[in-house]
Protein backbone atom coordinates (compact mmCIF):
# COMPACT_ATOMS: atom_id res chain seq x y z
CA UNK A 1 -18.00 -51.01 -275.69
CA UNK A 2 -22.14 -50.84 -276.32
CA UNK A 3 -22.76 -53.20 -279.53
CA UNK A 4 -24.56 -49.89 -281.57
CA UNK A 5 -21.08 -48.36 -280.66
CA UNK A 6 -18.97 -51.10 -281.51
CA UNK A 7 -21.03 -51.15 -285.07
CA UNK A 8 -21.17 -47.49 -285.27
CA UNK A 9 -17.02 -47.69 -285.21
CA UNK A 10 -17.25 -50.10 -288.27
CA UNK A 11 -20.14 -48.65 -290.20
CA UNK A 12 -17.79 -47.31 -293.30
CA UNK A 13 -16.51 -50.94 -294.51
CA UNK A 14 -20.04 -52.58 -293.74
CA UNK A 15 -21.68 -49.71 -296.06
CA UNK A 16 -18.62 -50.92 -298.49
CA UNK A 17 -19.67 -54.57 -298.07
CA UNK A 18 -23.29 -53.59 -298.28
CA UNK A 19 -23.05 -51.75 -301.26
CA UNK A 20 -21.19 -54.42 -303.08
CA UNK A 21 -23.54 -57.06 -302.18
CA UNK A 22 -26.32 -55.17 -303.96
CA UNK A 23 -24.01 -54.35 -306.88
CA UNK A 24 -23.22 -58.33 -307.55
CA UNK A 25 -26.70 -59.27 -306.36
CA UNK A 26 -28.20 -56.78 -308.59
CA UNK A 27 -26.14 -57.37 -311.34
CA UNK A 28 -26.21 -60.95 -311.62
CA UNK A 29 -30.44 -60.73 -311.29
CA UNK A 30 -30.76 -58.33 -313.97
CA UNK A 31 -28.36 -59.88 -316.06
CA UNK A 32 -30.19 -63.46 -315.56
CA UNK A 33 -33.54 -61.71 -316.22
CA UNK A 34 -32.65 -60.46 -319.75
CA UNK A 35 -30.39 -63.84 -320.30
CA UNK A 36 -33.27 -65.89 -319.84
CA UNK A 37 -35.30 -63.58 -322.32
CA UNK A 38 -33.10 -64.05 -324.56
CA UNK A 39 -32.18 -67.70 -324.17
CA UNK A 40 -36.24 -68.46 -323.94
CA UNK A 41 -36.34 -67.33 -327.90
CA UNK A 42 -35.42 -70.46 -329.08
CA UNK A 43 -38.01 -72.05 -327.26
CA UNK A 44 -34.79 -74.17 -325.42
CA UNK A 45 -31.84 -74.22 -322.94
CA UNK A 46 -28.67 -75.61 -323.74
CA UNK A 47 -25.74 -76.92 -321.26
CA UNK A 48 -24.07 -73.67 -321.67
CA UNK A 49 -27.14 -71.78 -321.07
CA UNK A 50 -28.73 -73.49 -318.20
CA UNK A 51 -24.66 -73.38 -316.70
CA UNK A 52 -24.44 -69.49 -317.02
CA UNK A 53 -27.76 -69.06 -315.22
CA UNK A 54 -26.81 -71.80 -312.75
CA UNK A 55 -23.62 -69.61 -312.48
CA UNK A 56 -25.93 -65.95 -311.60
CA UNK A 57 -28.03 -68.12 -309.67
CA UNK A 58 -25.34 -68.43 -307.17
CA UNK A 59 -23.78 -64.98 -307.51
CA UNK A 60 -27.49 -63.66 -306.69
CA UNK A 61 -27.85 -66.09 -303.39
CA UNK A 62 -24.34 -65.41 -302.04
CA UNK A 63 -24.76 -61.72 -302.67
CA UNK A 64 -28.29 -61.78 -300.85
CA UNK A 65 -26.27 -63.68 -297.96
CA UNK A 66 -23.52 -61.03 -297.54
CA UNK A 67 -27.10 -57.85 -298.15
CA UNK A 68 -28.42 -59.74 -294.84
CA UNK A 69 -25.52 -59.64 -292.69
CA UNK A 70 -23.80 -56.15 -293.40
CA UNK A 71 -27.54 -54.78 -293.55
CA UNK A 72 -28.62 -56.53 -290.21
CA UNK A 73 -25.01 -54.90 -288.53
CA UNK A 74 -25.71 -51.41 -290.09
CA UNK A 75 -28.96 -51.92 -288.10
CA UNK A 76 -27.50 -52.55 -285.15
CA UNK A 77 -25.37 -49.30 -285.28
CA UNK A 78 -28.61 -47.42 -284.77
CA UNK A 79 -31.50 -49.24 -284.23
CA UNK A 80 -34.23 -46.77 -283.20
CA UNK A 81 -33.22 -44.83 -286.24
CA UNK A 82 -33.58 -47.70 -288.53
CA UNK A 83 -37.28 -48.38 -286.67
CA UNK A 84 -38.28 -45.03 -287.11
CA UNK A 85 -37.81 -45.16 -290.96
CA UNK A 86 -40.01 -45.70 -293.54
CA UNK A 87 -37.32 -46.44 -296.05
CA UNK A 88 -35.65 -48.50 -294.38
CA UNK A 89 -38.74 -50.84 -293.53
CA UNK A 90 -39.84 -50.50 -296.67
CA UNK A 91 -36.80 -51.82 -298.50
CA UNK A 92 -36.36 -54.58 -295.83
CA UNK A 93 -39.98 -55.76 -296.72
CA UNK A 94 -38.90 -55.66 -300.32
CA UNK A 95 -35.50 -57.47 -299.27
CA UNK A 96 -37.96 -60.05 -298.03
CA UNK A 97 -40.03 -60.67 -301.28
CA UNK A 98 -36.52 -60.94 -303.05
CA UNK A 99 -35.77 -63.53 -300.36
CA UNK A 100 -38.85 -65.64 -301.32
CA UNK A 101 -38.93 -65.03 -304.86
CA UNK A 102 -35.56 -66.09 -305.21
CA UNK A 103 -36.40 -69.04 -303.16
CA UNK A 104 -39.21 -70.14 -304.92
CA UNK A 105 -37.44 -69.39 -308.51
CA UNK A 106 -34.75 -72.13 -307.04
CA UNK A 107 -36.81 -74.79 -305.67
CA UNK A 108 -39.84 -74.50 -307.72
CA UNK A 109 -39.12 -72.99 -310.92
CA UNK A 110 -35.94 -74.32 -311.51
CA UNK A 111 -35.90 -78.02 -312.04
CA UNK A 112 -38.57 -77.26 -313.94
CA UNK A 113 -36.19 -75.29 -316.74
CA UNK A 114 -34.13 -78.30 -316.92
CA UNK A 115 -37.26 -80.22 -318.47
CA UNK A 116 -36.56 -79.96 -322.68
CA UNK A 117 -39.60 -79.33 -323.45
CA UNK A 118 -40.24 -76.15 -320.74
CA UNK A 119 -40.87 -73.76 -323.50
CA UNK A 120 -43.03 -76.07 -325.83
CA UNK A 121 -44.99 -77.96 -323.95
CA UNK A 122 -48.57 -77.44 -322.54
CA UNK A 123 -47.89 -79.29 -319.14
CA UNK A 124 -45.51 -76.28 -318.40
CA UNK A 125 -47.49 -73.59 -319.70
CA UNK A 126 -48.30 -72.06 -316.10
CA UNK A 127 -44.80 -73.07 -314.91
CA UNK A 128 -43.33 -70.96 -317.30
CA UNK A 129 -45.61 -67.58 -317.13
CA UNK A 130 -44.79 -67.96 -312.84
CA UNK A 131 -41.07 -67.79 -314.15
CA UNK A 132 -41.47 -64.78 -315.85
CA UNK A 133 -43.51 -63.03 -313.48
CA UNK A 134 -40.90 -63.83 -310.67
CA UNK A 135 -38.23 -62.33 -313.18
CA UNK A 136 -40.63 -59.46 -313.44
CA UNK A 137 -40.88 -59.44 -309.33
CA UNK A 138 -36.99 -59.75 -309.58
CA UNK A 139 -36.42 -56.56 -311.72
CA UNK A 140 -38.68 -54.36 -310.07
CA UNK A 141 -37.49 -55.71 -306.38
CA UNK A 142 -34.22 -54.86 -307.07
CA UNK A 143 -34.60 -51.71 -308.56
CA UNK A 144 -36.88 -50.70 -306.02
CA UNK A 145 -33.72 -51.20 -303.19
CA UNK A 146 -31.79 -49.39 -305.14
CA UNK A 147 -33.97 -46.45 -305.84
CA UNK A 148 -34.92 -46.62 -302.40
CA UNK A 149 -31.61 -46.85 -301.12
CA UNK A 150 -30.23 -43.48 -303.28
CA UNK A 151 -32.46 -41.09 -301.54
CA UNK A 152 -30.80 -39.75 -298.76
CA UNK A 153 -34.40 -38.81 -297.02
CA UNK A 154 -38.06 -39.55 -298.30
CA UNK A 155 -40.99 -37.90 -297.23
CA UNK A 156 -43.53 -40.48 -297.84
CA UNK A 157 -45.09 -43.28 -295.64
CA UNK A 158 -44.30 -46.87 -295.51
CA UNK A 159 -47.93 -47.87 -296.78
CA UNK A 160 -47.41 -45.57 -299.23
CA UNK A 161 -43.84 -46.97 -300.77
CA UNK A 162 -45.24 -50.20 -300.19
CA UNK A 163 -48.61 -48.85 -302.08
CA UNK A 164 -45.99 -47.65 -305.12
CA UNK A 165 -44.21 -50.70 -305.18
CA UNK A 166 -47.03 -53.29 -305.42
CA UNK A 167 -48.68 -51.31 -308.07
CA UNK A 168 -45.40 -51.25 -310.25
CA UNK A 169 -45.15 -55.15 -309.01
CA UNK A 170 -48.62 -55.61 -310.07
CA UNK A 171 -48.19 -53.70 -313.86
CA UNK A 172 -44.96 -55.61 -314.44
CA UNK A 173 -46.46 -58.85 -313.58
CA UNK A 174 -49.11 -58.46 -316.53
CA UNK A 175 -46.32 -57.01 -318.33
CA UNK A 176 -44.62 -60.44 -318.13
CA UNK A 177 -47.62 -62.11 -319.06
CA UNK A 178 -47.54 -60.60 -322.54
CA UNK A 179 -44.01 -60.99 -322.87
CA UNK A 180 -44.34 -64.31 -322.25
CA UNK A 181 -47.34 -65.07 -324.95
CA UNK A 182 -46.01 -63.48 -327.57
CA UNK A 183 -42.29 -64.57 -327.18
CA UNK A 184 -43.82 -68.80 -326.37
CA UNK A 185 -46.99 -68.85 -327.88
């Protein structure tokens, strides 16, 4: 048996797998996005809040785990088709800012929230915009997958999705900027 056959035979589940990995990954970014909103009011992060987000943390990095590997065997069921796709590159090239973003939100940003003073003080200041412009990169990323992923067939280029999708990146980015003065300022 061919291996595009062999993953052509098993396609159904790994859509099933797929699907759920974007549902918890998804889930547990958007809900740590407004969490952290919310939790940022008081200007500080308890145990219980820095534990929950720990928590979604993890859900969104084991969920990105099991995206890769059902999304790289889909792949393999049809390659050429998947090359030959616009939306599919697209929302792998989107897969891969979530990938760094979500890096750089755990090894940069992060031990930096565990600092008391993160939301008061002025050594933190650009720390703390970065973390809400990754949230904002983290909101739009996702929902840009997912939007992506819903339509069965789009007529548009890759330059051109990718054109869309820094240019919402870009406006949500400022966005967060605002958000972030007047909810820390």
């Amino acid at each position: 048996m061919e291996i595009a056959e062999f993953f052509q035979s098993i396609k159904a589940p790994l859509a099933v797998v797929h699907v759920l990995g974007v549902v918890l990954g998804m889930g547990g970014a958007l809900v740590s996005d407004v969490l952290f909103s919310v939790f940022a009011k008081d200007k500080n992060l308890n145990e219980t809040e820095i534990s929950t987000l720990s928590i979604l943390s993890k859900i969104v990095f084991y969920s990105l785990i099991l995206i890769s590997i059902s999304g790289i065997a889909i792949f393999l069921s049809d390659v050429e088709k998947y090359l030959d796709s616009a939306k599919f590159l697209a929302k792998m090239s989107i897969l891969f800012v979530l990938l760094v973003n979500g890096y750089f939100l755990n090894k940069y940003i992060w031990p930096h929230l565990l600092n008391k003073d993160f939301f008061v003080s002025k050594e933190e200041q650009n720390t703390r915009r970065l973390s809400f412009v990754c949230g904002a990169i983290s909101v739009i990323s996702w929902l840009s997958v997912l939007t992506l992923g819903v339509f069965n067939r789009l007529d548009m280029s890759y330059s051109l999705i990718m054109s869309l999708y820094l240019a919402i990146l870009l406006f949500g980015g400022i966005v967060a900027l605002f958000v972030e003065k007047k909810e820390l300022d």
